[in-house]
N, C-alpha and C. Protein backbone atom coordinates (compact mmCIF):
# COMPACT_ATOMS: atom_id res chain seq x y z
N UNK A 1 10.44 -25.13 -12.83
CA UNK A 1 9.30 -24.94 -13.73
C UNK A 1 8.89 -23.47 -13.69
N UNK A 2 8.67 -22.73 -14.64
CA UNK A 2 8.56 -21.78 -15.07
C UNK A 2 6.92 -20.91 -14.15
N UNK A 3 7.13 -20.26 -13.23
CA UNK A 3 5.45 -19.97 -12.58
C UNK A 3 4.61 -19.69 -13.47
N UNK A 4 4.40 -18.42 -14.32
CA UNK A 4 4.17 -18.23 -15.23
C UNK A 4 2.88 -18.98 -16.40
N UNK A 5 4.01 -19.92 -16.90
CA UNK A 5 4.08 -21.10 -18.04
C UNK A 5 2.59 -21.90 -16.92
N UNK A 6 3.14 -22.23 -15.66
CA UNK A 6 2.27 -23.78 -15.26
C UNK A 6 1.18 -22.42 -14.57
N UNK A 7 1.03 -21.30 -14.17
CA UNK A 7 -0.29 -20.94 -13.88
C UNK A 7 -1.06 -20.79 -15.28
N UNK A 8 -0.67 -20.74 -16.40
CA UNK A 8 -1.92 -20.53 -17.78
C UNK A 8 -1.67 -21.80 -18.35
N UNK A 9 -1.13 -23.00 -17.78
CA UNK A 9 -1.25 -24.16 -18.66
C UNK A 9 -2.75 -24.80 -18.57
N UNK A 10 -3.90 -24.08 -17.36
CA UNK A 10 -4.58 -25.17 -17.39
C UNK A 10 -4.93 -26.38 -16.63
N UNK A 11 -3.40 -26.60 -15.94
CA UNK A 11 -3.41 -27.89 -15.15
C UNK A 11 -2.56 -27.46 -13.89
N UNK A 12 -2.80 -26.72 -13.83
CA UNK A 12 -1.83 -25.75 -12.64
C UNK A 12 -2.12 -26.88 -11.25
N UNK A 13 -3.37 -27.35 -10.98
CA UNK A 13 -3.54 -27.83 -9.76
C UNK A 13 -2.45 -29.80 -9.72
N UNK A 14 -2.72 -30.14 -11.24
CA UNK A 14 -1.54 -31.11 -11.14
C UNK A 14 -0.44 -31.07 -11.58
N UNK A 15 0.33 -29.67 -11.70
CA UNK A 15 1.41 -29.68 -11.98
C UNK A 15 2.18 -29.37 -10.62
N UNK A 16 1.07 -28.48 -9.95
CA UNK A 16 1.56 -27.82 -8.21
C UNK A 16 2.15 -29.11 -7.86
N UNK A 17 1.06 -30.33 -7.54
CA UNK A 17 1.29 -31.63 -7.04
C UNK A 17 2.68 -32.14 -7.40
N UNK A 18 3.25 -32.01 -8.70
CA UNK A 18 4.16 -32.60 -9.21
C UNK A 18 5.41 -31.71 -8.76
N UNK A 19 5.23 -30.77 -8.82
CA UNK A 19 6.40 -29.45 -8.06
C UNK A 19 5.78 -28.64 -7.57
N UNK A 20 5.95 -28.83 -5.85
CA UNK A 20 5.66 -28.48 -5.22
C UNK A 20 6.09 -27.37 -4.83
N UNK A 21 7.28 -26.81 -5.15
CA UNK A 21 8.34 -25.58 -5.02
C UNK A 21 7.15 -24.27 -6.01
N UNK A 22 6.13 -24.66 -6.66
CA UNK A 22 5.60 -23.41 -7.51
C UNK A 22 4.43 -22.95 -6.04
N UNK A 23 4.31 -23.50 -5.65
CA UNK A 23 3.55 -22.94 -4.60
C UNK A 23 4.56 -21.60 -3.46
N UNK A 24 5.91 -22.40 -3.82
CA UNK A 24 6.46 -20.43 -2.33
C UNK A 24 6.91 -19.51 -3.91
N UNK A 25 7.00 -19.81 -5.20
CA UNK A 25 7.37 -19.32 -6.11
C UNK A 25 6.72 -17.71 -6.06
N UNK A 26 7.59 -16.82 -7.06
CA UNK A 26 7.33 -15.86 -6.95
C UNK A 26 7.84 -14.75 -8.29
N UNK A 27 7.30 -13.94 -8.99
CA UNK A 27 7.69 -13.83 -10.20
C UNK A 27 7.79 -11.80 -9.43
N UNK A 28 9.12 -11.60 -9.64
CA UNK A 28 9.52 -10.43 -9.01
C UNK A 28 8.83 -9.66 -7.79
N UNK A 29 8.75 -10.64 -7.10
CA UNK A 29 8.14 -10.38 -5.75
C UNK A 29 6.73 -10.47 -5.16
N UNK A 30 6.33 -11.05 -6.53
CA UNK A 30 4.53 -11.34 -6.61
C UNK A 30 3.91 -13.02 -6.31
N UNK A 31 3.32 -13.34 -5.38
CA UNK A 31 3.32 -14.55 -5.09
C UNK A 31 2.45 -15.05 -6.18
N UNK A 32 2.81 -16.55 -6.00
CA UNK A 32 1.82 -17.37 -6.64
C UNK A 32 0.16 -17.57 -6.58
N UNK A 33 0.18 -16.78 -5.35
CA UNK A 33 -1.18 -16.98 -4.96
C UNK A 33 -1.93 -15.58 -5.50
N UNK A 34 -1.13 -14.39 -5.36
CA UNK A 34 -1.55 -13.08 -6.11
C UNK A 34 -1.50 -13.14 -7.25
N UNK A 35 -0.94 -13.52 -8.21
CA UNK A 35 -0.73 -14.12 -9.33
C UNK A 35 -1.81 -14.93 -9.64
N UNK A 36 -2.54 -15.84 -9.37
CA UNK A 36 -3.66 -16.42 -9.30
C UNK A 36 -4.70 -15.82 -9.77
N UNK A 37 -4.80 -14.97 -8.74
CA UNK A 37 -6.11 -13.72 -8.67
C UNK A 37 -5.82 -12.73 -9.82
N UNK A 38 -4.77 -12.47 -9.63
CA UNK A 38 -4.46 -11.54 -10.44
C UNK A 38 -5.00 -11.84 -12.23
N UNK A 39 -4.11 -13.14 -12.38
CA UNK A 39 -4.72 -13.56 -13.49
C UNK A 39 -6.50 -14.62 -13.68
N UNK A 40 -7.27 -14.34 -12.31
CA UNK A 40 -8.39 -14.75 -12.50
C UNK A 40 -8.72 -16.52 -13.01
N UNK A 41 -7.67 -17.06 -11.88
CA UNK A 41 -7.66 -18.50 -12.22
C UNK A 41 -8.31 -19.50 -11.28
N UNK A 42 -9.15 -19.76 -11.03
CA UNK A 42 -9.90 -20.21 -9.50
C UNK A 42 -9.26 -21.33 -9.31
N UNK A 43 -9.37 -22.08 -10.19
CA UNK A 43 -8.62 -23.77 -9.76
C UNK A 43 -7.14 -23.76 -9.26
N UNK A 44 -6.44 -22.30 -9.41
CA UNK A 44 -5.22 -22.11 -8.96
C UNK A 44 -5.24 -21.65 -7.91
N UNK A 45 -6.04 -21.13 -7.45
CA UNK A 45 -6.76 -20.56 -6.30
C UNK A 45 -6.45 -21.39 -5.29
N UNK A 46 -7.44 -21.86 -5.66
CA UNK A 46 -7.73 -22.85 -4.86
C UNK A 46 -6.73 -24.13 -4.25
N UNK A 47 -5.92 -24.45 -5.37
CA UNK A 47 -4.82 -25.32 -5.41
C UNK A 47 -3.55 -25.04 -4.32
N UNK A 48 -3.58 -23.81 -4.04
CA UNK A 48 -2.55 -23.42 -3.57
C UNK A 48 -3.18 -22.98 -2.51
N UNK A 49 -3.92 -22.61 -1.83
CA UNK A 49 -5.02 -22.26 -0.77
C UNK A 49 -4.60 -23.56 -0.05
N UNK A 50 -5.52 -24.89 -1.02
CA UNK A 50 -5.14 -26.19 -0.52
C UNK A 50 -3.77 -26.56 0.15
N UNK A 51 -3.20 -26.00 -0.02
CA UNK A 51 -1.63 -27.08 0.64
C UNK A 51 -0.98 -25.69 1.00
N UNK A 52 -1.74 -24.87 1.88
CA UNK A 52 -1.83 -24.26 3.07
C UNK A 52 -0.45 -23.07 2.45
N UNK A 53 -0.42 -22.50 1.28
CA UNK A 53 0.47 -21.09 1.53
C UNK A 53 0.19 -20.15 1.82
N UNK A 54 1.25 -19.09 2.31
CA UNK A 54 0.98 -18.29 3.52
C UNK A 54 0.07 -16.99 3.02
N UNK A 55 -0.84 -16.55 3.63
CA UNK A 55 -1.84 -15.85 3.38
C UNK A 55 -1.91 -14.27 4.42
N UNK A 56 -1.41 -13.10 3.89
CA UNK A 56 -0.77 -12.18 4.13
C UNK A 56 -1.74 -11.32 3.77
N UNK A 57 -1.80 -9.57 4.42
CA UNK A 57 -3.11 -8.76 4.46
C UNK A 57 -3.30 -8.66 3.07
N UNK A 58 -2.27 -9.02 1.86
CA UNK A 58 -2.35 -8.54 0.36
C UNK A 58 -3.40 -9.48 -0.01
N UNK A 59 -2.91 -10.93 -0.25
CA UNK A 59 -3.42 -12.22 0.04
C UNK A 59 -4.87 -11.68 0.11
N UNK A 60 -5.18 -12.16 1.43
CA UNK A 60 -6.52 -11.36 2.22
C UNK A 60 -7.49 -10.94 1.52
N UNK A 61 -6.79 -9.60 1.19
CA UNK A 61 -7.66 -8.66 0.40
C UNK A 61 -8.17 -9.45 -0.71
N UNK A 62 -7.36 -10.03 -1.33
CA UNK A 62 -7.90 -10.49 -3.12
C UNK A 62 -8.77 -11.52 -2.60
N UNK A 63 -8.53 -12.16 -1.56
CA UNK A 63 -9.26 -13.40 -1.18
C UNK A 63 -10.73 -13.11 -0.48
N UNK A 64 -10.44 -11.71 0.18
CA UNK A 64 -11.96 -11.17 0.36
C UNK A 64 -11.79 -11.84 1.80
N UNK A 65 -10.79 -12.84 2.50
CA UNK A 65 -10.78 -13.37 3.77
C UNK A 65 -11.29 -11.95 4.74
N UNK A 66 -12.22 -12.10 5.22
CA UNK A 66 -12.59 -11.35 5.91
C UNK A 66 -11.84 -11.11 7.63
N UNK A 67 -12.42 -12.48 8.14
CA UNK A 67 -12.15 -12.26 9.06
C UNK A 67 -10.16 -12.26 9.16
N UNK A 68 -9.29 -12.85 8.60
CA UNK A 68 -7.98 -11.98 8.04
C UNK A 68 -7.29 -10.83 7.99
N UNK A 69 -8.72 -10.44 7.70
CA UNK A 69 -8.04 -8.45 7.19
C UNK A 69 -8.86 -8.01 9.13
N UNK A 70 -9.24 -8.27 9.48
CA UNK A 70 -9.68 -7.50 10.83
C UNK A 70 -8.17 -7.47 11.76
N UNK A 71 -7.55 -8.00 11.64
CA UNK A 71 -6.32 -7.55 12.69
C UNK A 71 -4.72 -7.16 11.14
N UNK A 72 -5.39 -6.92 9.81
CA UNK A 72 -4.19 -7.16 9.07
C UNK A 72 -3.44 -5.64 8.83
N UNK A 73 -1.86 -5.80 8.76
CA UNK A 73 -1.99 -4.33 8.17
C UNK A 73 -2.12 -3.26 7.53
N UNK A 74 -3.21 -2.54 7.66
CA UNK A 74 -4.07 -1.92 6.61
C UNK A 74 -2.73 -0.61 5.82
N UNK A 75 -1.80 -0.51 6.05
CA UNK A 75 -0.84 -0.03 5.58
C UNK A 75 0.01 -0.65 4.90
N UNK A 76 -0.40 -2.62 4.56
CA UNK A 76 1.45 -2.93 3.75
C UNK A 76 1.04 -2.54 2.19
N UNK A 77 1.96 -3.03 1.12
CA UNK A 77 2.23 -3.01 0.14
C UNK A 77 2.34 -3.45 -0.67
N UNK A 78 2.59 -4.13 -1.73
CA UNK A 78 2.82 -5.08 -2.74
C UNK A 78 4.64 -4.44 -3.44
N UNK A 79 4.66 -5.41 -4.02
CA UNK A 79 5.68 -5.03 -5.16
C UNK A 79 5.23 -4.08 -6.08
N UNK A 80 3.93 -3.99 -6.07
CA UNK A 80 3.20 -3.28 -7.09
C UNK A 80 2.98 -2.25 -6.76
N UNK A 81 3.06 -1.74 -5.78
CA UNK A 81 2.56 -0.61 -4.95
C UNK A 81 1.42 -0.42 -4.23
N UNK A 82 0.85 -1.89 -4.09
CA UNK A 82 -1.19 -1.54 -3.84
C UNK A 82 -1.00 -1.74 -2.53
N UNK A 83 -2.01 -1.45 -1.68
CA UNK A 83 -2.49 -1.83 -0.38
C UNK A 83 -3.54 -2.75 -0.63
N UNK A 84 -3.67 -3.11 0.38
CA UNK A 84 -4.83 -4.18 0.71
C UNK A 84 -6.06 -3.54 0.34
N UNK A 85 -6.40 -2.15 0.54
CA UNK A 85 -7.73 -1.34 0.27
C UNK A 85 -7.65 -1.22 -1.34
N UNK A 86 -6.93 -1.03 -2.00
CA UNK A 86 -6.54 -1.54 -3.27
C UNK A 86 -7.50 -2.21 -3.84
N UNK A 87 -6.32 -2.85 -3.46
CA UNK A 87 -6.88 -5.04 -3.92
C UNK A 87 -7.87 -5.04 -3.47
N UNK A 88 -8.92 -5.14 -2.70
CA UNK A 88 -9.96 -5.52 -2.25
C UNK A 88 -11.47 -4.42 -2.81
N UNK A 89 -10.83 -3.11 -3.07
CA UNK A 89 -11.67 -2.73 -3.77
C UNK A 89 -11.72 -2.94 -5.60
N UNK A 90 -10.59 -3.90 -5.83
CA UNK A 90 -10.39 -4.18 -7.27
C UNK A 90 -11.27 -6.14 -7.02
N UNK A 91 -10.93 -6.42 -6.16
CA UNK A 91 -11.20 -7.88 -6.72
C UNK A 91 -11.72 -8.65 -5.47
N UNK A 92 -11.85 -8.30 -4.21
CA UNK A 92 -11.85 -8.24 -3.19
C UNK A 92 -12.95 -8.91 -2.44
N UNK A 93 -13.97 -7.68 -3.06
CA UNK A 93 -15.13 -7.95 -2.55
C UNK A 93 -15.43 -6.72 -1.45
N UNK A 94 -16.99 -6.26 -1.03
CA UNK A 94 -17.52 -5.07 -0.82
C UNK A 94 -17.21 -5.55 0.95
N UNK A 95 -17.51 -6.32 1.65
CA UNK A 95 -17.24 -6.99 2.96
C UNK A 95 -15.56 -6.45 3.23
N UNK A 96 -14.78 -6.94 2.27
CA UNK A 96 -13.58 -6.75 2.65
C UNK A 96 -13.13 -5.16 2.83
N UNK A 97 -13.72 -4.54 2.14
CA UNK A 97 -13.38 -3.78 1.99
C UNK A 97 -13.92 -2.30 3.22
N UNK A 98 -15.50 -2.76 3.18
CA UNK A 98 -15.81 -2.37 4.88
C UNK A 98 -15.42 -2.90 5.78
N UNK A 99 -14.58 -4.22 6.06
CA UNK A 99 -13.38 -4.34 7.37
C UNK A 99 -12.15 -3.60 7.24
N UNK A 100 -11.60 -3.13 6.13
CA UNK A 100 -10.67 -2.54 5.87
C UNK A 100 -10.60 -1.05 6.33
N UNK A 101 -11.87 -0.42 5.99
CA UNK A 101 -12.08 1.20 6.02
C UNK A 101 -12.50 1.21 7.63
N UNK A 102 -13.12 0.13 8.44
CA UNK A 102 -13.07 0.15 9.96
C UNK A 102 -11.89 -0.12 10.72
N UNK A 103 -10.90 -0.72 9.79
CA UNK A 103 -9.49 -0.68 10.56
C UNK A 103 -8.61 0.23 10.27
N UNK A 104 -9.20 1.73 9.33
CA UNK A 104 -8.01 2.16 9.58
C UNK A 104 -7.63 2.98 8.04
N UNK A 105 -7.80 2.34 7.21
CA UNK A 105 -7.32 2.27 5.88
C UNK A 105 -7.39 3.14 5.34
N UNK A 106 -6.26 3.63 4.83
CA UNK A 106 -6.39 5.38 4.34
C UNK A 106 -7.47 5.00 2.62
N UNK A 107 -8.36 5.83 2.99
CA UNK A 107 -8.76 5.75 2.20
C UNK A 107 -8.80 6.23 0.38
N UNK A 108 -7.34 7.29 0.24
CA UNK A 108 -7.25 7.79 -0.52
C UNK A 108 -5.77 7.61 -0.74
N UNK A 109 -5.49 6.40 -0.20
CA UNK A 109 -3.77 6.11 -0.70
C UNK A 109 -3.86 5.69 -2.21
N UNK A 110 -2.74 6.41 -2.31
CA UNK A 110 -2.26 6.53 -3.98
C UNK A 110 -1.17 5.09 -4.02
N UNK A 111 -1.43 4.53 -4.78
CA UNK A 111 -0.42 3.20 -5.92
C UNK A 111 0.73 3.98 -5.72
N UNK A 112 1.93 3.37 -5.35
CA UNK A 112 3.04 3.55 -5.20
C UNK A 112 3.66 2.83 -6.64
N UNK A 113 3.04 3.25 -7.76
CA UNK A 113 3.36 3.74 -8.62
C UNK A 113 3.40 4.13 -9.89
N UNK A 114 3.46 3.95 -11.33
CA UNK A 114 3.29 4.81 -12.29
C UNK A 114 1.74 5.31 -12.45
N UNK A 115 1.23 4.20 -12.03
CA UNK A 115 -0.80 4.13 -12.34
C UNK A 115 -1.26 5.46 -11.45
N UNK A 116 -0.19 5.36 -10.00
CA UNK A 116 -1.56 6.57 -9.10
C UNK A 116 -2.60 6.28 -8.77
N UNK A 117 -3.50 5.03 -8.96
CA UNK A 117 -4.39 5.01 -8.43
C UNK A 117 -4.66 4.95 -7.08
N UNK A 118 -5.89 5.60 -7.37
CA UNK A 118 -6.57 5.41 -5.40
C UNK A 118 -7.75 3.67 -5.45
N UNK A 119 -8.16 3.85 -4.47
CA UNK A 119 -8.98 2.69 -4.21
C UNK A 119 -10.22 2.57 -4.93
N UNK A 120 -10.57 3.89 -5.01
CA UNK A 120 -11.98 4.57 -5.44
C UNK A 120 -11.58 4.17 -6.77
N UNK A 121 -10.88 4.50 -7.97
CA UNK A 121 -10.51 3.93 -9.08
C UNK A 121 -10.21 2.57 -9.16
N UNK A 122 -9.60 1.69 -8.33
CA UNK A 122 -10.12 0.16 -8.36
C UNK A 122 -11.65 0.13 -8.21
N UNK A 123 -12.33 0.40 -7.65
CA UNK A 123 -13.82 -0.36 -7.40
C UNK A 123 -14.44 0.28 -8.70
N UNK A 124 -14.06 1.54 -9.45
CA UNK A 124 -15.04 2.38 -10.30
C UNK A 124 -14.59 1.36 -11.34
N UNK A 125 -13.42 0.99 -11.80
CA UNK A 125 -12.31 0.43 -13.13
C UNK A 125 -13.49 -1.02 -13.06
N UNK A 126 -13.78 -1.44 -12.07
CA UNK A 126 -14.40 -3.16 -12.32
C UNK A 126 -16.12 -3.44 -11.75
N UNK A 127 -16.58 -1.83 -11.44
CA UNK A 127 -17.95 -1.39 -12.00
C UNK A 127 -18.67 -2.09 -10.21
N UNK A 128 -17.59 -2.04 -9.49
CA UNK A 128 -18.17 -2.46 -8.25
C UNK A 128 -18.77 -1.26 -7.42
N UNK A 129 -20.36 -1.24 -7.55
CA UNK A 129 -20.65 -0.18 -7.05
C UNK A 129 -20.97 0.03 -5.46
N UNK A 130 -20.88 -1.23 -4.89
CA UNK A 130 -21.20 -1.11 -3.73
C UNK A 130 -19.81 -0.82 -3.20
N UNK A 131 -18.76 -1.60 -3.31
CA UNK A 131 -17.34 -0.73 -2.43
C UNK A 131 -17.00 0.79 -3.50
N UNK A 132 -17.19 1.41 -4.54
CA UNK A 132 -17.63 2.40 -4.45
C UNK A 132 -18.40 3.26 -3.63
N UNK A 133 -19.52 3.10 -3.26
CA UNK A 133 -20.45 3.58 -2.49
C UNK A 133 -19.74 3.55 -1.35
N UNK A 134 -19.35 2.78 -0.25
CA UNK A 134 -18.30 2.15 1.05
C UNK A 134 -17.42 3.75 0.72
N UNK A 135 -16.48 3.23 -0.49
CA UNK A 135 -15.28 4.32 0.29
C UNK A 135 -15.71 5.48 0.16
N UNK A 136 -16.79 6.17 -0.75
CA UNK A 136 -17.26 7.62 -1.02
C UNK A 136 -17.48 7.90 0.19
N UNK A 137 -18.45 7.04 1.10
CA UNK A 137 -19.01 7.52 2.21
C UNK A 137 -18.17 7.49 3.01
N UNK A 138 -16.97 7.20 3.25
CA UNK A 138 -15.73 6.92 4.20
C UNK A 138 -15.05 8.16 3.62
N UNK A 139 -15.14 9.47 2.94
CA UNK A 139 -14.44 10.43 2.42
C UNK A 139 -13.60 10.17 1.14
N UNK A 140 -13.21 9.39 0.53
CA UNK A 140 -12.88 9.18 -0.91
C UNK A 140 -13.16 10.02 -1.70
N UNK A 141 -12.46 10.64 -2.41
CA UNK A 141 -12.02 12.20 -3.16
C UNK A 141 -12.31 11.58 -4.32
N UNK A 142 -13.35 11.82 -5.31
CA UNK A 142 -14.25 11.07 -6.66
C UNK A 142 -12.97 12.37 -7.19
N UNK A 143 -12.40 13.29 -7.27
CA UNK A 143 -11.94 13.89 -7.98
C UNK A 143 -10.71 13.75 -8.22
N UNK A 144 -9.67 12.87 -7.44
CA UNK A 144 -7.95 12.68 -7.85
C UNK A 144 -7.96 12.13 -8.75
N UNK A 145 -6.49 12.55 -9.58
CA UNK A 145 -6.60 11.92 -11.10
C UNK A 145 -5.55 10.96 -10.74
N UNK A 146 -5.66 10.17 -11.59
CA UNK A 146 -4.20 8.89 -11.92
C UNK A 146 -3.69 8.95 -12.82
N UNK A 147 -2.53 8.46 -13.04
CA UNK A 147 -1.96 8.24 -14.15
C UNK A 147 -2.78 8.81 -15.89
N UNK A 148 -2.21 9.82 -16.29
CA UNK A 148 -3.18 10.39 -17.66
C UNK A 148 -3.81 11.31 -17.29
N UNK A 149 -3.94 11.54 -15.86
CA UNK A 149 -5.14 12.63 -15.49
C UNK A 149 -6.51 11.92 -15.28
N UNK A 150 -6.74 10.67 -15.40
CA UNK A 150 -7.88 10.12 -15.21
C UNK A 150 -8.85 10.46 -13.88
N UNK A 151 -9.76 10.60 -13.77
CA UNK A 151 -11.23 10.67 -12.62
C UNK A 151 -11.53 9.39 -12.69
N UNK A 152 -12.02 8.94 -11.48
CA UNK A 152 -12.97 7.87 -11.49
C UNK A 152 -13.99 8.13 -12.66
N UNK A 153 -14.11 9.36 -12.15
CA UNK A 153 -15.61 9.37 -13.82
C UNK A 153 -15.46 9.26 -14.88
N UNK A 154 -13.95 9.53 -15.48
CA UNK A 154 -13.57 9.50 -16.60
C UNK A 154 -13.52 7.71 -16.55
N UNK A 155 -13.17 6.46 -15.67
CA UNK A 155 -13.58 5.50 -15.91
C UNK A 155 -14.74 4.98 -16.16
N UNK A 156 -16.03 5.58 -15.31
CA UNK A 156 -17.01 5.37 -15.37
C UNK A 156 -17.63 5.41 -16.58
N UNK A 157 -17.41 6.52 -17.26
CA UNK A 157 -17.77 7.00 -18.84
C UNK A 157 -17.28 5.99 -19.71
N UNK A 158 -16.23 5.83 -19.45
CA UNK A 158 -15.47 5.04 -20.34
C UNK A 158 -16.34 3.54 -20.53
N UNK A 159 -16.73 3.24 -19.29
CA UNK A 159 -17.26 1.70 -18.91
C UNK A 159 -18.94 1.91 -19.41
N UNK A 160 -19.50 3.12 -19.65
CA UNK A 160 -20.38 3.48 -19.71
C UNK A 160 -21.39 3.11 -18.82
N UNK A 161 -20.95 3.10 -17.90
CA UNK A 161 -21.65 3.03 -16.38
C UNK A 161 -22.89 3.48 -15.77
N UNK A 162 -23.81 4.07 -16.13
CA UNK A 162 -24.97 4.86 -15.75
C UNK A 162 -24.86 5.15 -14.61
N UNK A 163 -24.81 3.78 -13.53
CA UNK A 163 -25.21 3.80 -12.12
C UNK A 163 -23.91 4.64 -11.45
N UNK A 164 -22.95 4.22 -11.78
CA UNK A 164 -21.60 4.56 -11.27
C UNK A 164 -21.64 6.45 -11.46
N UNK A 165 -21.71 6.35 -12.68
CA UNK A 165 -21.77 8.31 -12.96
C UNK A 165 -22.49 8.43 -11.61
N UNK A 166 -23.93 8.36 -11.51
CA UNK A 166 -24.96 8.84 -10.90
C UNK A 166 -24.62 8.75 -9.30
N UNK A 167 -23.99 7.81 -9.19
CA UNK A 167 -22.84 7.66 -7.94
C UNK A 167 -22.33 8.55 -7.86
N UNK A 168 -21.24 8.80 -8.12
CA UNK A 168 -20.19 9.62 -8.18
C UNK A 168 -20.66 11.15 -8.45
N UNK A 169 -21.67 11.42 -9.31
CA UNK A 169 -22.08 12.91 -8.89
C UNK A 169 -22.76 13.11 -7.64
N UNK A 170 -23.45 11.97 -7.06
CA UNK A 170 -23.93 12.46 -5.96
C UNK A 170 -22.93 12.45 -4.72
N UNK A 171 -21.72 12.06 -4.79
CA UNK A 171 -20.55 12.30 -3.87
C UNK A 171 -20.14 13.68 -4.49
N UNK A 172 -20.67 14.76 -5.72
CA UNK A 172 -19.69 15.74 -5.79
C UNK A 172 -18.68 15.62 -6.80
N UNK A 173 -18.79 14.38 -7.58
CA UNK A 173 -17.03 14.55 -8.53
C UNK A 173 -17.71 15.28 -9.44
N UNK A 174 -16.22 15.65 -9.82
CA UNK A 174 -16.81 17.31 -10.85
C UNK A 174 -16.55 16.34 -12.51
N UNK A 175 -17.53 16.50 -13.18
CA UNK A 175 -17.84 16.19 -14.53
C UNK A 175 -16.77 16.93 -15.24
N UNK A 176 -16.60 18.01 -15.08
CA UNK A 176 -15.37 19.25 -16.31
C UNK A 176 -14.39 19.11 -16.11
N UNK A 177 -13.80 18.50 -15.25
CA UNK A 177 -12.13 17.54 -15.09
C UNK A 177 -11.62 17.43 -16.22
N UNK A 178 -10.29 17.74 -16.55
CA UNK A 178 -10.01 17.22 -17.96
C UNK A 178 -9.00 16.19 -17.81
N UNK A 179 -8.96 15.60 -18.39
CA UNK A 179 -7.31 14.18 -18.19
C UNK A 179 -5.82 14.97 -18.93
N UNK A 180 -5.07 14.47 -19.03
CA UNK A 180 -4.28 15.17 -19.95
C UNK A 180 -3.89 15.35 -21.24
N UNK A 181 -5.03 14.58 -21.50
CA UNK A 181 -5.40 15.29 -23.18
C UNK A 181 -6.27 16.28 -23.54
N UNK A 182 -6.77 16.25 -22.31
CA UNK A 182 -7.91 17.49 -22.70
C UNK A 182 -9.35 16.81 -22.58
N UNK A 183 -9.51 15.88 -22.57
CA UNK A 183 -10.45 14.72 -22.44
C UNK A 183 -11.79 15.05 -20.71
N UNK A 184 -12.81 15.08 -21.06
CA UNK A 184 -13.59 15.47 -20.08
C UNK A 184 -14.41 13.88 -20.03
N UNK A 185 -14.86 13.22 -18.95
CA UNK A 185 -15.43 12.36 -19.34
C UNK A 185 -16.98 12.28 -19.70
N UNK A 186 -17.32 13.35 -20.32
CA UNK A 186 -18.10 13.12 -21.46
C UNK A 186 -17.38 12.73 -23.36
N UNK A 187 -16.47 13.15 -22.78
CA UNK A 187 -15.86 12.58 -24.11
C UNK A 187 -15.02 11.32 -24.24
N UNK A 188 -15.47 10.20 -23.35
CA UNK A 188 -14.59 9.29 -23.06
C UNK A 188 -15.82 8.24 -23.40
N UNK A 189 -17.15 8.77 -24.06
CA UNK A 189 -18.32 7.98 -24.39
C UNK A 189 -19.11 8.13 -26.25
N UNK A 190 -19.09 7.22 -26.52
CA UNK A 190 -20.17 7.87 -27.79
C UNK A 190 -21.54 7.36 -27.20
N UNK A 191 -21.97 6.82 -26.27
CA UNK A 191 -23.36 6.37 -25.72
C UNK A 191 -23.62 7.78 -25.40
N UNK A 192 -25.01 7.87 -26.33
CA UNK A 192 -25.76 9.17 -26.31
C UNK A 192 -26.32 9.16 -24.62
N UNK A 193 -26.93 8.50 -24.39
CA UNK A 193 -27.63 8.08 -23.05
C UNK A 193 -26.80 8.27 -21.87
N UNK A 194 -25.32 7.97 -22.19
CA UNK A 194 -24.50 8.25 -20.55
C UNK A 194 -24.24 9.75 -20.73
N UNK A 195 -23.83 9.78 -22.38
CA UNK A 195 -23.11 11.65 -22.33
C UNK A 195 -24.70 12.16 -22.18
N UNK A 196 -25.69 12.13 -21.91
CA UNK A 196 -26.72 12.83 -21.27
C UNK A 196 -26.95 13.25 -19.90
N UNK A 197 -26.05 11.84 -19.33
CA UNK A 197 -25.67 12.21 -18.00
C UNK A 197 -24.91 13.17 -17.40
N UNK A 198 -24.34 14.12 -18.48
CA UNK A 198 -23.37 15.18 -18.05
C UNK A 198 -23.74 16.38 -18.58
N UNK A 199 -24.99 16.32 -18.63
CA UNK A 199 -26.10 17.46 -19.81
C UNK A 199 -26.17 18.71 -18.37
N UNK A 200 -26.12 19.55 -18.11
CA UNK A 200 -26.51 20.42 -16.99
C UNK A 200 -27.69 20.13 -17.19
């Protein structure tokens, strides 16, 4: 059965039951259970949680398992290139992500690959301002670009964020950054009210 197909059918939790093999399944090296999260499916979540598959620092992270990530290694990887500080500052949760930065966790590891992102760009991309706040204060560089030349701020703008800007300048990220179009993230807004936020 197709992983894929039976995680967006809907009935994922009685189709698991029926084939049980979609639970170690894996769609180019991405488990079923990351896959889950990934695609924001709780009842799949959960389904596969249920009948006990194996739950790894990647795992962890998306799962926000706290006590998990305290002995996990804050250095593995995905197929995707993420770390656990990643994931957890994308979907994670703000807890996970302060066990993570106390064990260790570089805090400015770059995506192993085309994206570039750092961690600080997961938490800014999904407007989480408290593990924002976490890794700034743990040294997190508001100024590396990713993929395009992007800033966290240039997400922030984009999301039209108020709180997040106001964040992020008070860590220091520089507003006149350009992406590689030339793009400053004041120009990544038509909200009169945020591009005010970049008014000297």
């Amino acid at each position: 059965m197709d992983l894929m197909e039976a995680l967006k059918s809907g009935r994922f939790p009685w189709l698991l039951r029926e084939h049980p093999e979609l639970a170690t399944a894996h769609i180019e090296g991405t488990s079923a259970l990351m896959l889950s999260r990934y695609l924001r499916l709780p009842e799949a979540t959960a389904a596969l949680i249920a009948v006990g598959v194996p739950v790894g620092p990647l795992e962890a992270a998306v799962l926000g398992e706290v006590e998990l990530l305290k002995d996990a290694d804050v250095h593995a990887r995905g197929v995707d290139g993420f770390t656990p500080l990643h994931l957890a500052s994308y979907m994670g949760g703000t807890e996970a992500v302060r066990v993570l930065l106390e064990a260790g966790a570089p805090v400015d590891a770059d995506a192993v690959n085309r994206m570039k992102a750092r961690p600080i760009h997961s938490a800014v991309a999904v407007g989480n301002h408290a593990s924002a706040r976490l890794l700034l204060e743990a040294g997190a560089n508001p100024n590396l670009q990713q993929e395009g030349g992007y800033t966290a701020m240039h997400s922030a703008a984009h999301n039209n964020d108020a709180e997040m800007i106001k964040l992020l300048l008070e860590f220091e990220a520089d507003p006149q950054i350009r992406d590689d179009e030339g793009h400053t993230p004041r120009d990544m807004t038509s909200d009169e009210a945020i591009r005010a936020l970049f008014n000297p």
